[in-house]
N, C-alpha and C. Protein backbone atom coordinates (compact mmCIF):
# COMPACT_ATOMS: atom_id res chain seq x y z
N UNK A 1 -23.39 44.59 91.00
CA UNK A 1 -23.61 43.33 90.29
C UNK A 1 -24.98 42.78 90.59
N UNK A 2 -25.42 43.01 91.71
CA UNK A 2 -26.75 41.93 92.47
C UNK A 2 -27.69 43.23 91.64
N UNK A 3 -27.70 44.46 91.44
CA UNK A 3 -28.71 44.70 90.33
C UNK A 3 -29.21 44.80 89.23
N UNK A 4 -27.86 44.08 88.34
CA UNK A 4 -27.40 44.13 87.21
C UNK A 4 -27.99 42.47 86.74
N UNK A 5 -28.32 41.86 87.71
CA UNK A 5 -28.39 40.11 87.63
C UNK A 5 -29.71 40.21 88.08
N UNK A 6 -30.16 40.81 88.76
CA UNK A 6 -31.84 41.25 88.74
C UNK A 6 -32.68 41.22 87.58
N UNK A 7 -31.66 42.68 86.98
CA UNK A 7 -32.30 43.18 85.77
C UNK A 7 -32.54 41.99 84.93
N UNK A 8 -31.50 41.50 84.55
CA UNK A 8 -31.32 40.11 83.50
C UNK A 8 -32.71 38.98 83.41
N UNK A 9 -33.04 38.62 85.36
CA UNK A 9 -34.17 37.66 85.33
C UNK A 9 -35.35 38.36 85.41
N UNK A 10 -35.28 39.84 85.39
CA UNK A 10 -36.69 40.54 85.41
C UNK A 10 -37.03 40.33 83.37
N UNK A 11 -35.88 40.98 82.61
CA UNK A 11 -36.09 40.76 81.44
C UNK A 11 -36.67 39.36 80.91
N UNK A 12 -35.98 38.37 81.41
CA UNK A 12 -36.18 37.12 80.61
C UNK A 12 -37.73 36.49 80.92
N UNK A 13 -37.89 36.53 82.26
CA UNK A 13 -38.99 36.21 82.77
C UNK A 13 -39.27 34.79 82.39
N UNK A 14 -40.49 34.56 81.52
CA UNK A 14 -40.87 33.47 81.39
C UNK A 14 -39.96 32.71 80.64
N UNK A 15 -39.43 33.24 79.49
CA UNK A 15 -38.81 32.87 78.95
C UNK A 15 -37.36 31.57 79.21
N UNK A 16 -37.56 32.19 80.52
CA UNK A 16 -36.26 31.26 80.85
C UNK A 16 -36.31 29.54 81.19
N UNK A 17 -37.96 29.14 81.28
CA UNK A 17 -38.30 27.61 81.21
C UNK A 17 -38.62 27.08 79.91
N UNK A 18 -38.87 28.23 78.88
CA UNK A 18 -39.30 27.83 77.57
C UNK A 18 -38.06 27.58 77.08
N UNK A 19 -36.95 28.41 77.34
CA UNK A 19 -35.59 28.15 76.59
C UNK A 19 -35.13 26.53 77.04
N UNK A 20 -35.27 25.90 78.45
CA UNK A 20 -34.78 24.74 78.26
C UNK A 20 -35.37 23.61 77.55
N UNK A 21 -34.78 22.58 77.04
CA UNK A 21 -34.82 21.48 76.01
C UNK A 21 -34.91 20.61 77.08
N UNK A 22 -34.03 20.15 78.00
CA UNK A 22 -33.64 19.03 78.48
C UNK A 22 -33.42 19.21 79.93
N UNK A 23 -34.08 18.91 81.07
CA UNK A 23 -34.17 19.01 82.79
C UNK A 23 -34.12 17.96 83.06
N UNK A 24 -33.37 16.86 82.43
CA UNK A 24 -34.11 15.21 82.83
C UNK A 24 -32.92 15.06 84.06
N UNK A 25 -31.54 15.63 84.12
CA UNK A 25 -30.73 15.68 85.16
C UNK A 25 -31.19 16.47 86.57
N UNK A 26 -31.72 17.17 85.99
CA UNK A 26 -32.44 17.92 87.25
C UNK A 26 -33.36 17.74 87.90
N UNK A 27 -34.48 16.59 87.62
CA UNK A 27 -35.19 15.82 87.68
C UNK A 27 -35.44 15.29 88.64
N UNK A 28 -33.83 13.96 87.88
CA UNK A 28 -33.36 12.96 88.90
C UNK A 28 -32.73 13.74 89.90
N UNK A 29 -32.32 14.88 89.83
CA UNK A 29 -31.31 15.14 91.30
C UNK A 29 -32.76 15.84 92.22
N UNK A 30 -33.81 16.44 92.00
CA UNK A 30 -34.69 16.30 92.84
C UNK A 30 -35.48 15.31 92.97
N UNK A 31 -35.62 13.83 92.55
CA UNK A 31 -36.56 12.74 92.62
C UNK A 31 -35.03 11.91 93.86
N UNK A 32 -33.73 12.33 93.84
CA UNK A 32 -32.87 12.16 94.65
C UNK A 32 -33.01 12.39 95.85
N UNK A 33 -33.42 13.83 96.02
CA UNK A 33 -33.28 14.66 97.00
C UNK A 33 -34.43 14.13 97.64
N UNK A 34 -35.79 13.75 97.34
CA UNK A 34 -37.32 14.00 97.62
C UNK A 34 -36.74 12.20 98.75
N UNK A 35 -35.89 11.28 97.95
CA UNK A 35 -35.80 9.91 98.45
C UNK A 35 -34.61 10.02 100.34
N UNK A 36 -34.07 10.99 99.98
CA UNK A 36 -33.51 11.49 100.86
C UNK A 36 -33.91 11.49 102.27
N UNK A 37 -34.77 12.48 102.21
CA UNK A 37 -35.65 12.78 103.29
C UNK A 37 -36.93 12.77 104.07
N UNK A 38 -36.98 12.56 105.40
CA UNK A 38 -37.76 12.36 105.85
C UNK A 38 -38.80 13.36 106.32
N UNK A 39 -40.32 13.28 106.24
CA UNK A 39 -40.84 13.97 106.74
C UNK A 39 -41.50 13.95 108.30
N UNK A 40 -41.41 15.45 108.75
CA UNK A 40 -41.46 17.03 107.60
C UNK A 40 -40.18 17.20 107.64
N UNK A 41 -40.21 18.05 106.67
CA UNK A 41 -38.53 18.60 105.51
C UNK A 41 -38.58 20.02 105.28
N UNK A 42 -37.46 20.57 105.36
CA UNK A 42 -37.21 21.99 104.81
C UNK A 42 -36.28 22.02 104.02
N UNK A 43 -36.10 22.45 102.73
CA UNK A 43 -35.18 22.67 101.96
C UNK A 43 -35.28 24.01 101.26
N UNK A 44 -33.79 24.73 101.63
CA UNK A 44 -33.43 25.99 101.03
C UNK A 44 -33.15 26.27 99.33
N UNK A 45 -33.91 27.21 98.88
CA UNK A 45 -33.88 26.89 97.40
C UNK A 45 -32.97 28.09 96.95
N UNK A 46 -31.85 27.88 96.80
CA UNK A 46 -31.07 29.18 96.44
C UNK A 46 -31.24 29.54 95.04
N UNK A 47 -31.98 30.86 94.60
CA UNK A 47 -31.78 31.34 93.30
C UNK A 47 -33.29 30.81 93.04
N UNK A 48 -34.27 30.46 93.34
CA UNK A 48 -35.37 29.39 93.18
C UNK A 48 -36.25 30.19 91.31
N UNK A 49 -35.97 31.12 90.88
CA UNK A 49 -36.07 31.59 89.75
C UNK A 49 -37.57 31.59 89.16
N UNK A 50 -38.27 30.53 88.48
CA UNK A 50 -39.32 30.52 88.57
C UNK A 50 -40.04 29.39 89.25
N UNK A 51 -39.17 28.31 89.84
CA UNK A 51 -39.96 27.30 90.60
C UNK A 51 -40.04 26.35 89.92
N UNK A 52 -39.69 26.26 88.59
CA UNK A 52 -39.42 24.92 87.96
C UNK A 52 -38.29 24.21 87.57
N UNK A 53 -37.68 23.62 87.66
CA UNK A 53 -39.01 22.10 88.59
C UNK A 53 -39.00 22.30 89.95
N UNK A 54 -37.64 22.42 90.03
CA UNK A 54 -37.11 21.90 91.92
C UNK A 54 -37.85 22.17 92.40
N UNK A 55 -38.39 23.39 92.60
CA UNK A 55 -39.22 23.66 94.23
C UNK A 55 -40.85 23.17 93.90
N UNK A 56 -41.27 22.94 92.80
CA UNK A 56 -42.71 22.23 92.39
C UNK A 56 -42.79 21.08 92.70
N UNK A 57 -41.53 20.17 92.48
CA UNK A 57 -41.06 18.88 92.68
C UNK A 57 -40.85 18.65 94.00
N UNK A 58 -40.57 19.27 94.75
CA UNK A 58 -40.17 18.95 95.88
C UNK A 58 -41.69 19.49 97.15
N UNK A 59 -42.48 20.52 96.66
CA UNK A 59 -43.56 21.04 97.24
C UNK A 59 -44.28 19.90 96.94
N UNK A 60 -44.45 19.23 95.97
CA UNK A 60 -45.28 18.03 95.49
C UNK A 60 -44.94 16.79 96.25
N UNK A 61 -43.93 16.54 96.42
CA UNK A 61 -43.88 15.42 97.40
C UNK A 61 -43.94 15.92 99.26
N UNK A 62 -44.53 17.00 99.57
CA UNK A 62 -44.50 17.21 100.48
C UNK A 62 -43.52 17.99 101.49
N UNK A 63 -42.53 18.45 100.69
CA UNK A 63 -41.62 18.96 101.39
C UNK A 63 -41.83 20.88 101.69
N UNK A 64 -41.26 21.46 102.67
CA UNK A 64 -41.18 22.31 102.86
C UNK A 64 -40.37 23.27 102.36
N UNK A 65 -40.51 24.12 101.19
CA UNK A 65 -39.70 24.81 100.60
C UNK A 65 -39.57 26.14 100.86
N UNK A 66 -38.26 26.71 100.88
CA UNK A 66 -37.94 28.56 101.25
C UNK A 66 -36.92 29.03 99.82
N UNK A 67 -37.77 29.79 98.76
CA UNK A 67 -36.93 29.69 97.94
C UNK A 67 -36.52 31.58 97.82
N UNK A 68 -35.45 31.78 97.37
CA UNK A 68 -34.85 33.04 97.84
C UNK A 68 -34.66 33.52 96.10
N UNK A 69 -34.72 34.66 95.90
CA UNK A 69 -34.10 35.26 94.13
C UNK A 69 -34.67 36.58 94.50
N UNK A 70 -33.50 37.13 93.83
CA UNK A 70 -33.84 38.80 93.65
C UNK A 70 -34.73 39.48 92.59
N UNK A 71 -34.82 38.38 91.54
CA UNK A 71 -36.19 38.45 90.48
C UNK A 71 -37.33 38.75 91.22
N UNK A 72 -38.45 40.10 91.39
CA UNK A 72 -39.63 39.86 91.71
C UNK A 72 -40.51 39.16 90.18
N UNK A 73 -40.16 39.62 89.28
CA UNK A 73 -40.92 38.92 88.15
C UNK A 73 -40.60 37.23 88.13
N UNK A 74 -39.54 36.50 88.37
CA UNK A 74 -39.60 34.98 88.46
C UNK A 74 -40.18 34.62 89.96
N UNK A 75 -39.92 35.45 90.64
CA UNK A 75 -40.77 35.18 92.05
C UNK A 75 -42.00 35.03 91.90
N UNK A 76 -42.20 35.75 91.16
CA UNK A 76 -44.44 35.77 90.63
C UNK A 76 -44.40 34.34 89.77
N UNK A 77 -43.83 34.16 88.90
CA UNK A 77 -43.58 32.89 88.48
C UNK A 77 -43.88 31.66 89.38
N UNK A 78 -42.90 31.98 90.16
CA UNK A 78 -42.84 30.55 91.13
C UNK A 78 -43.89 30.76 92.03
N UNK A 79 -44.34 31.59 92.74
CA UNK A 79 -45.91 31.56 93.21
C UNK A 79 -47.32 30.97 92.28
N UNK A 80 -47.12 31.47 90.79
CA UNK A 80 -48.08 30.86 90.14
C UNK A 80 -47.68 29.23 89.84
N UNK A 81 -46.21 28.97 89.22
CA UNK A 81 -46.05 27.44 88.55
C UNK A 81 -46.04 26.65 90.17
N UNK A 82 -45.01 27.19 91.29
CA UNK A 82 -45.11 26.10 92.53
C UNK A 82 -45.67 26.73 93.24
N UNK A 83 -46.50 26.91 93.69
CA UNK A 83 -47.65 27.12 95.05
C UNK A 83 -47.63 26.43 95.72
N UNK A 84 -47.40 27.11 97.01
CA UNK A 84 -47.19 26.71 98.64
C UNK A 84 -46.12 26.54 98.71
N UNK A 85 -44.74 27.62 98.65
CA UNK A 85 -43.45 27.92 98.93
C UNK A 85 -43.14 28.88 99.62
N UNK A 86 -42.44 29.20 100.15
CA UNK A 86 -42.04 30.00 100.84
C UNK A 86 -41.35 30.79 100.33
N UNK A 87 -41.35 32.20 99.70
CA UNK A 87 -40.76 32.75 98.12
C UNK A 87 -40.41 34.24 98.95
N UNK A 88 -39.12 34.42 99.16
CA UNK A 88 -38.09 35.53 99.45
C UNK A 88 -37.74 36.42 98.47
N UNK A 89 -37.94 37.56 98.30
CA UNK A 89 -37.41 38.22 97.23
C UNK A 89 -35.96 39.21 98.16
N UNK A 90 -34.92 38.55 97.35
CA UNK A 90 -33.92 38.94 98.42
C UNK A 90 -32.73 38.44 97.46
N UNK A 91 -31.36 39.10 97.54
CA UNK A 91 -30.22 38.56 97.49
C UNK A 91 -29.89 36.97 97.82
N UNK A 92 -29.38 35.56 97.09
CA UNK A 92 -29.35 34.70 97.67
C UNK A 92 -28.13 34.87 99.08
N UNK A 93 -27.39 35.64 98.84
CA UNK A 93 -26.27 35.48 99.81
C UNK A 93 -26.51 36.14 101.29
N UNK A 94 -27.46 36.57 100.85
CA UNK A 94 -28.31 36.98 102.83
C UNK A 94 -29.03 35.54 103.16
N UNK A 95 -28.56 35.47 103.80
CA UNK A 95 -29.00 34.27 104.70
C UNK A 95 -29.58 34.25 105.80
N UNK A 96 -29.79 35.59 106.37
CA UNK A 96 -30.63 35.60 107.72
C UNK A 96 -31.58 35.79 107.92
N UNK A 97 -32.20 35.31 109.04
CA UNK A 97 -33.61 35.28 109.49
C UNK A 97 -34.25 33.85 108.60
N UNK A 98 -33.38 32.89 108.35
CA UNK A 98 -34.13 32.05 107.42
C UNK A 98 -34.21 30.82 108.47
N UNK A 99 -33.93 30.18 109.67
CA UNK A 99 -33.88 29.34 109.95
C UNK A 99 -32.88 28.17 109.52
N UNK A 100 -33.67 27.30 110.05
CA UNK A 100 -32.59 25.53 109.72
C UNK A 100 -33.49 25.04 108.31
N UNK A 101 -32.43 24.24 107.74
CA UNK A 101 -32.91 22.87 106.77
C UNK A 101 -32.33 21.96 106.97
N UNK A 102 -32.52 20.97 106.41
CA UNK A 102 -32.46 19.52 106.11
C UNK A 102 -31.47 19.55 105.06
N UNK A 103 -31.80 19.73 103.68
CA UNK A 103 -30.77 20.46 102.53
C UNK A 103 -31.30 21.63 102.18
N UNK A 104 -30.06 22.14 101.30
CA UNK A 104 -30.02 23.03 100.13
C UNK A 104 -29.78 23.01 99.10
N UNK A 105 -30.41 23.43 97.89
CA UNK A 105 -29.98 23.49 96.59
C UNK A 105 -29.71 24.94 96.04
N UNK A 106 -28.82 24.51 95.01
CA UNK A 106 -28.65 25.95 94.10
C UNK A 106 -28.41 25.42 92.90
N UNK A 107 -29.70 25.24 91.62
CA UNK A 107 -29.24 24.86 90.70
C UNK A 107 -29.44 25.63 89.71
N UNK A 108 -28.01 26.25 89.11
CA UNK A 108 -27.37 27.00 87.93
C UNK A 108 -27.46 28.41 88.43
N UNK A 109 -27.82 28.23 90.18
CA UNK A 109 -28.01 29.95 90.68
C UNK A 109 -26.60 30.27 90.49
N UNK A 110 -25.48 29.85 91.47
CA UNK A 110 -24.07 30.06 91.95
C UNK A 110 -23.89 30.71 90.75
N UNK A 111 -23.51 30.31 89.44
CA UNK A 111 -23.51 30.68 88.00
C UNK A 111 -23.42 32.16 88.33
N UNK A 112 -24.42 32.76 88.72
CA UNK A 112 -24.46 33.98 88.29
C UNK A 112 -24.00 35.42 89.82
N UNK A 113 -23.13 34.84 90.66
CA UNK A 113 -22.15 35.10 91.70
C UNK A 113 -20.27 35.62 90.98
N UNK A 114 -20.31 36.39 91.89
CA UNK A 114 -18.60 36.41 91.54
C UNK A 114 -18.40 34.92 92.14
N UNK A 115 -16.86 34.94 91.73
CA UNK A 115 -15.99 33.16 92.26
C UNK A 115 -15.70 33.88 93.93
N UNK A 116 -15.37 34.92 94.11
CA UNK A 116 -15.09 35.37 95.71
C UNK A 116 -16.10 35.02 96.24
N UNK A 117 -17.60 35.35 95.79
CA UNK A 117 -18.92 35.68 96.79
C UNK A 117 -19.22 33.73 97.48
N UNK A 118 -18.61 32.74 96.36
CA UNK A 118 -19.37 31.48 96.35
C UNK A 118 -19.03 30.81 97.77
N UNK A 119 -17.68 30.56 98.16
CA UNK A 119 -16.91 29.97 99.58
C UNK A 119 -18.37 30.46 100.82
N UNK A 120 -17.69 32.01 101.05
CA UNK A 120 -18.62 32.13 101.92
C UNK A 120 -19.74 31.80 101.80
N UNK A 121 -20.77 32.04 100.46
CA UNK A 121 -22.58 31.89 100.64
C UNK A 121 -22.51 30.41 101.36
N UNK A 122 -21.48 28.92 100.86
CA UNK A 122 -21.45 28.02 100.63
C UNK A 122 -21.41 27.68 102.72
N UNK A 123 -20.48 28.56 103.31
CA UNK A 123 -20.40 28.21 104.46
C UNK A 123 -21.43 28.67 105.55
N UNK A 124 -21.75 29.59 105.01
CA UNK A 124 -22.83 30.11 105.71
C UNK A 124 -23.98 29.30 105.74
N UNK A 125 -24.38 28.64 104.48
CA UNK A 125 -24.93 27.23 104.06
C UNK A 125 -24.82 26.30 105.06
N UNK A 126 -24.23 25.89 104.74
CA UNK A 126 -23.76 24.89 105.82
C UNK A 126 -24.15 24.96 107.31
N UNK A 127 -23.89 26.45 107.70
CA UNK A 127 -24.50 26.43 109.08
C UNK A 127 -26.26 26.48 109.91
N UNK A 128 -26.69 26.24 108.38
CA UNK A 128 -28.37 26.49 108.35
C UNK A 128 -28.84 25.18 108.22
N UNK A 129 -28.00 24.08 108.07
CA UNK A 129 -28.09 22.34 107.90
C UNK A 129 -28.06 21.60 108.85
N UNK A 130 -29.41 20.89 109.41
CA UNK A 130 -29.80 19.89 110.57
C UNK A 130 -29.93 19.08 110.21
N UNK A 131 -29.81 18.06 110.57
CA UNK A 131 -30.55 16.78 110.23
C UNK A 131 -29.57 15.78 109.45
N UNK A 132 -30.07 15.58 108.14
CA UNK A 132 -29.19 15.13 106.76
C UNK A 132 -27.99 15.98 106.33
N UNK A 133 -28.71 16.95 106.77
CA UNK A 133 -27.44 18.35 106.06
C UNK A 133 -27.14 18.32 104.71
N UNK A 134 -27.75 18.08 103.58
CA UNK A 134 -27.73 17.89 102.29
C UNK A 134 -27.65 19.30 101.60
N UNK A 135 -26.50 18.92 100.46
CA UNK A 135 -26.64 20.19 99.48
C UNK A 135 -25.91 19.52 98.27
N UNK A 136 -27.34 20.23 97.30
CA UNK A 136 -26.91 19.98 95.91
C UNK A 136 -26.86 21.26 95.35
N UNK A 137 -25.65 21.13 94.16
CA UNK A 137 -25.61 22.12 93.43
C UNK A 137 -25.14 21.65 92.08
N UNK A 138 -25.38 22.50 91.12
CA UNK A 138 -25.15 22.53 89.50
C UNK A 138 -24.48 23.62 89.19
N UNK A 139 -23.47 23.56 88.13
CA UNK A 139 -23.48 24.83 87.60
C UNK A 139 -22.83 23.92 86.09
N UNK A 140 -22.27 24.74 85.02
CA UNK A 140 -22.18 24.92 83.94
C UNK A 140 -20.49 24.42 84.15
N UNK A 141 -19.65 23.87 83.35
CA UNK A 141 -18.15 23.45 83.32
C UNK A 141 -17.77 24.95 82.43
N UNK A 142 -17.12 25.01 82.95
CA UNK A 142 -15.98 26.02 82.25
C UNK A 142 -14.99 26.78 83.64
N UNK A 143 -14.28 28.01 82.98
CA UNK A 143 -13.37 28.10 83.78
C UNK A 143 -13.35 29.79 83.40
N UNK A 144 -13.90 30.50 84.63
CA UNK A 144 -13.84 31.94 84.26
C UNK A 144 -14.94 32.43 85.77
N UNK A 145 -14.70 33.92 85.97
CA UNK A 145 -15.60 34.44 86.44
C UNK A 145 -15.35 35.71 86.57
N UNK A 146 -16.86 35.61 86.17
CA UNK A 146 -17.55 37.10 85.97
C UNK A 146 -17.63 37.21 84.48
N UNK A 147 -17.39 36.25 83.56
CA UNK A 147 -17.19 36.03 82.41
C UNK A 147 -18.47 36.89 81.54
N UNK A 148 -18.49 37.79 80.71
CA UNK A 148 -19.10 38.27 79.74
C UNK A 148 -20.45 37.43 78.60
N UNK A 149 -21.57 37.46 79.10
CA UNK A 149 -22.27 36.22 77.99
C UNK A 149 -23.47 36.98 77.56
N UNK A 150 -24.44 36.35 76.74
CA UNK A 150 -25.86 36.66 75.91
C UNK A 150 -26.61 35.29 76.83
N UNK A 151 -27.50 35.22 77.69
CA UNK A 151 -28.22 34.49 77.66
C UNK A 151 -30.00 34.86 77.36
N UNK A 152 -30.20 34.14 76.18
CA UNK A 152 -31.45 34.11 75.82
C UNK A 152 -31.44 35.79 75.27
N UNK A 153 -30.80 35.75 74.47
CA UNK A 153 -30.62 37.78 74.34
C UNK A 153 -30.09 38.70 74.68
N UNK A 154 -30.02 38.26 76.97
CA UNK A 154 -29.70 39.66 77.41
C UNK A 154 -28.35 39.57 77.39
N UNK A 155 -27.30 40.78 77.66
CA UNK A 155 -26.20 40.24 78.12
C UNK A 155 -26.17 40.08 80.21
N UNK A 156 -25.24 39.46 80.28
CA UNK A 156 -25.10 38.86 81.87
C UNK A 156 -23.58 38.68 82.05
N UNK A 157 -23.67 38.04 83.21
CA UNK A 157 -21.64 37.63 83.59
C UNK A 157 -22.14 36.66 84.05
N UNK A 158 -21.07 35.17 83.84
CA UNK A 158 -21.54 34.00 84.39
C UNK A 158 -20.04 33.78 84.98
N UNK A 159 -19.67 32.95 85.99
CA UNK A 159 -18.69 31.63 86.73
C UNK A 159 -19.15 30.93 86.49
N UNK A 160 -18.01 30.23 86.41
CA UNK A 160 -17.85 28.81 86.09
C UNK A 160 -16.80 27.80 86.95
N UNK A 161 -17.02 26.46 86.80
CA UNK A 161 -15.40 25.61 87.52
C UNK A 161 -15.21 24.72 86.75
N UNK A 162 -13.67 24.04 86.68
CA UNK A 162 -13.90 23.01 86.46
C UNK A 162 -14.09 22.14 87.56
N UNK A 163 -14.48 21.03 86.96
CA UNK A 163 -14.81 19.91 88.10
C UNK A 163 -13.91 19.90 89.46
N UNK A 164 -12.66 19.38 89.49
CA UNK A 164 -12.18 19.39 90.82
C UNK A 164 -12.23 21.31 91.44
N UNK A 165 -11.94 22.15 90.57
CA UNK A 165 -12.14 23.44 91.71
C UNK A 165 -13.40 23.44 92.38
N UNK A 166 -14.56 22.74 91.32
CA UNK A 166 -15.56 23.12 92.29
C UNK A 166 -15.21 22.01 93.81
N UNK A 167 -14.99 21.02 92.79
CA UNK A 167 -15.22 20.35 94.59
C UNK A 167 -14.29 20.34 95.65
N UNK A 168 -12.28 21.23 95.36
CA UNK A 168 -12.23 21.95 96.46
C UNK A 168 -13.03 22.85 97.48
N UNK A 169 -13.87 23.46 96.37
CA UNK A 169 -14.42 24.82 96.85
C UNK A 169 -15.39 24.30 98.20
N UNK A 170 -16.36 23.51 97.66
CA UNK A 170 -17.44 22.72 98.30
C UNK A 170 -16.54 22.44 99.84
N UNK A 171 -15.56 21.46 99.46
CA UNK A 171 -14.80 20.87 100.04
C UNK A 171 -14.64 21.64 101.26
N UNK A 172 -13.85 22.11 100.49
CA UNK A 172 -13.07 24.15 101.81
C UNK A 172 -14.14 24.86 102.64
N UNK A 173 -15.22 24.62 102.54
CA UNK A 173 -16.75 25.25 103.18
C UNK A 173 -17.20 24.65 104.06
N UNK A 174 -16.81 23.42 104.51
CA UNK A 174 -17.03 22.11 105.14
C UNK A 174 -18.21 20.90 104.65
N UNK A 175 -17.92 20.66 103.25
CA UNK A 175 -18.64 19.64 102.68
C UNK A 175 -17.96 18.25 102.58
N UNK A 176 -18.58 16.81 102.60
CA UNK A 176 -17.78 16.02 102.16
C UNK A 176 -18.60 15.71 100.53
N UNK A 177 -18.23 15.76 99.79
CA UNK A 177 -18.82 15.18 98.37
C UNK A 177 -18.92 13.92 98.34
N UNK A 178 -20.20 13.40 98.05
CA UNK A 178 -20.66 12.08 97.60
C UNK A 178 -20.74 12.11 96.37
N UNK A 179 -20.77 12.95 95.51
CA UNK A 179 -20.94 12.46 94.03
C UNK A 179 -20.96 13.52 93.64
N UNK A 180 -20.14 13.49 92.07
CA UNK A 180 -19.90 14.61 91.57
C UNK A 180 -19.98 13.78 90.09
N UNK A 181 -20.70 14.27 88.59
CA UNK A 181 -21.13 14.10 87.95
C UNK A 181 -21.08 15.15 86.81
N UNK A 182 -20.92 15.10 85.18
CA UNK A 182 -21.10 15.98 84.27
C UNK A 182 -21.65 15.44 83.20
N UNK A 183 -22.84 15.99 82.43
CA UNK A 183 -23.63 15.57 81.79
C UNK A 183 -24.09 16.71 80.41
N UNK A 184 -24.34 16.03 79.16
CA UNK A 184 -24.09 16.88 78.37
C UNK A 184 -25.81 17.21 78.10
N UNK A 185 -26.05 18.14 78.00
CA UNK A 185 -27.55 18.93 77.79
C UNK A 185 -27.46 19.73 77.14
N UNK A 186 -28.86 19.50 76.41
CA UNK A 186 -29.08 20.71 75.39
C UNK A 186 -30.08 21.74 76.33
N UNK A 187 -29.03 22.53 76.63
CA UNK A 187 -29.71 24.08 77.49
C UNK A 187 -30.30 24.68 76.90
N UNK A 188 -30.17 25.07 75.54
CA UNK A 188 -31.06 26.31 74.92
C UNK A 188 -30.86 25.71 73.37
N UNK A 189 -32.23 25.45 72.75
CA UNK A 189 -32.66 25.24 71.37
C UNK A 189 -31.42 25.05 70.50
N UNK A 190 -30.71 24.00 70.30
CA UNK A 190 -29.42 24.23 69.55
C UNK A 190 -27.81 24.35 70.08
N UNK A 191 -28.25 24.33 71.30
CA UNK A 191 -26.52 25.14 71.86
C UNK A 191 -26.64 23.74 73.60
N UNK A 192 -25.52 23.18 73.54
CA UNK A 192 -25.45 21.97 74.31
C UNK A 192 -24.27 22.07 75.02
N UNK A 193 -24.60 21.69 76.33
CA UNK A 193 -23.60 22.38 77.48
C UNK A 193 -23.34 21.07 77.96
N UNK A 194 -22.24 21.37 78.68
CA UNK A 194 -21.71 20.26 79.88
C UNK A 194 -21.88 20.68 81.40
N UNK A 195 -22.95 20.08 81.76
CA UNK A 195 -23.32 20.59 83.41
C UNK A 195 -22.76 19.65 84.15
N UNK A 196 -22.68 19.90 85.57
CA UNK A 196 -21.72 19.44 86.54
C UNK A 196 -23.39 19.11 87.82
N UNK A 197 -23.36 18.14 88.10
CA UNK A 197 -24.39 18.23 89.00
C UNK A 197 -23.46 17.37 90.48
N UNK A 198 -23.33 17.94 91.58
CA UNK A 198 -22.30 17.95 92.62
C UNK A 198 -23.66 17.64 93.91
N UNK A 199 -23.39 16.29 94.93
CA UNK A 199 -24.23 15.87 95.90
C UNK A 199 -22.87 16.23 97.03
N UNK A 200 -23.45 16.77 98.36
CA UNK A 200 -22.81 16.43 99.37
C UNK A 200 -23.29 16.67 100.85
N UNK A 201 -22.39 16.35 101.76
CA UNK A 201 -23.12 16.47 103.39
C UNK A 201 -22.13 17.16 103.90
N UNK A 202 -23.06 18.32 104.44
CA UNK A 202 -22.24 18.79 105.65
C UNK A 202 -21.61 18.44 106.45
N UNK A 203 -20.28 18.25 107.46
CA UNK A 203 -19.65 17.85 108.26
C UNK A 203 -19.53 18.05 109.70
């Protein structure tokens, strides 16, 4: 699967910031995150893809970013759009050798995980969190995994939750949820999704 989900963000490449319409949720959940914390800051960027926004947004206000994706072509991305990151080309669910953060994000990465792989990445998470211990995540509402899709052309497999599974899931990993949220966006030219954008603290 982890080379099959490679392939997908090596194909799309650039393409995949031109396809979005609407980041204004994603925005605010990093103009959130940036109010959060104090500096200096480290925040883990799970799936970090091409670096936009989150890890540009968050390198821009000064923070210390480590962003992880098995894409080397969106990795070159995010070296050219966010410069001065810390850019892993790696499986997100290896987690070692990475140190502590402050938070973590994964936004619309999880998406593209089996529903088995998510608990653990999520706890292992957790144990890399000092400080604030913050983690945000997004993904897409629906109810399936490993589900069959076309994004932007290629085909892929996406997961999904609905709202309360995700925030057992979170929950079960040792999170407490502060806010959990779904918002309707136009993801790709025409076609309008219901995203889930989920705040919480480690315990």
């Amino acid at each position: 699967m982890a080379s099959e989900q490679k392939a997908v963000f090596d194909l799309i490449g650039r393409r995949y910031d031109e396809s979005f319409v609407e980041r204004d949720d994603q925005l605010a959940e990093g103009a959130w995150l940036i109010e959060q914390l104090d500096r200096p800051a480290r925040v883990l960027d799970l799936g970090v893809g091409s670096g936009l926004p989150t890890a540009k947004q968050l390198i821009d206000a000064g923070i210390d970013v480590v962003g992880t994706d098995e894409s080397a072509v969106m990795l070159e991305l995010a070296q050219a759009q966010a410069p001065g990151g810390s850019y892993l080309h790696r499986d997100m669910r290896d987690l070692s050798d990475l140190g502590e953060f402050d938070a973590a994000v994964a936004f619309f990465s999880l998406i593209m995980l089996p529903k088995a792989d998510i608990p653990p990445l999520l706890s292992g998470v957790r144990e890399l969190l000092r400080g604030p211990r913050l983690l945000q995540v997004s993904m897409v509402l629906g109810d399936f995994d490993r589900f069959p899709i076309s994004f932007l052309g290629v085909p892929t497999e996406a997961s999904a939750y609905p709202p309360d599974e995700l925030r057992q899931v979170v929950t079960d990993a040792g999170f407490e949820i502060t806010e959990l949220r779904e918002v309707a966006a136009e993801a790709e030219p025409n076609r309008i999704e219901v995203q889930i954008y989920l705040r919480a603290r480690a315990l």
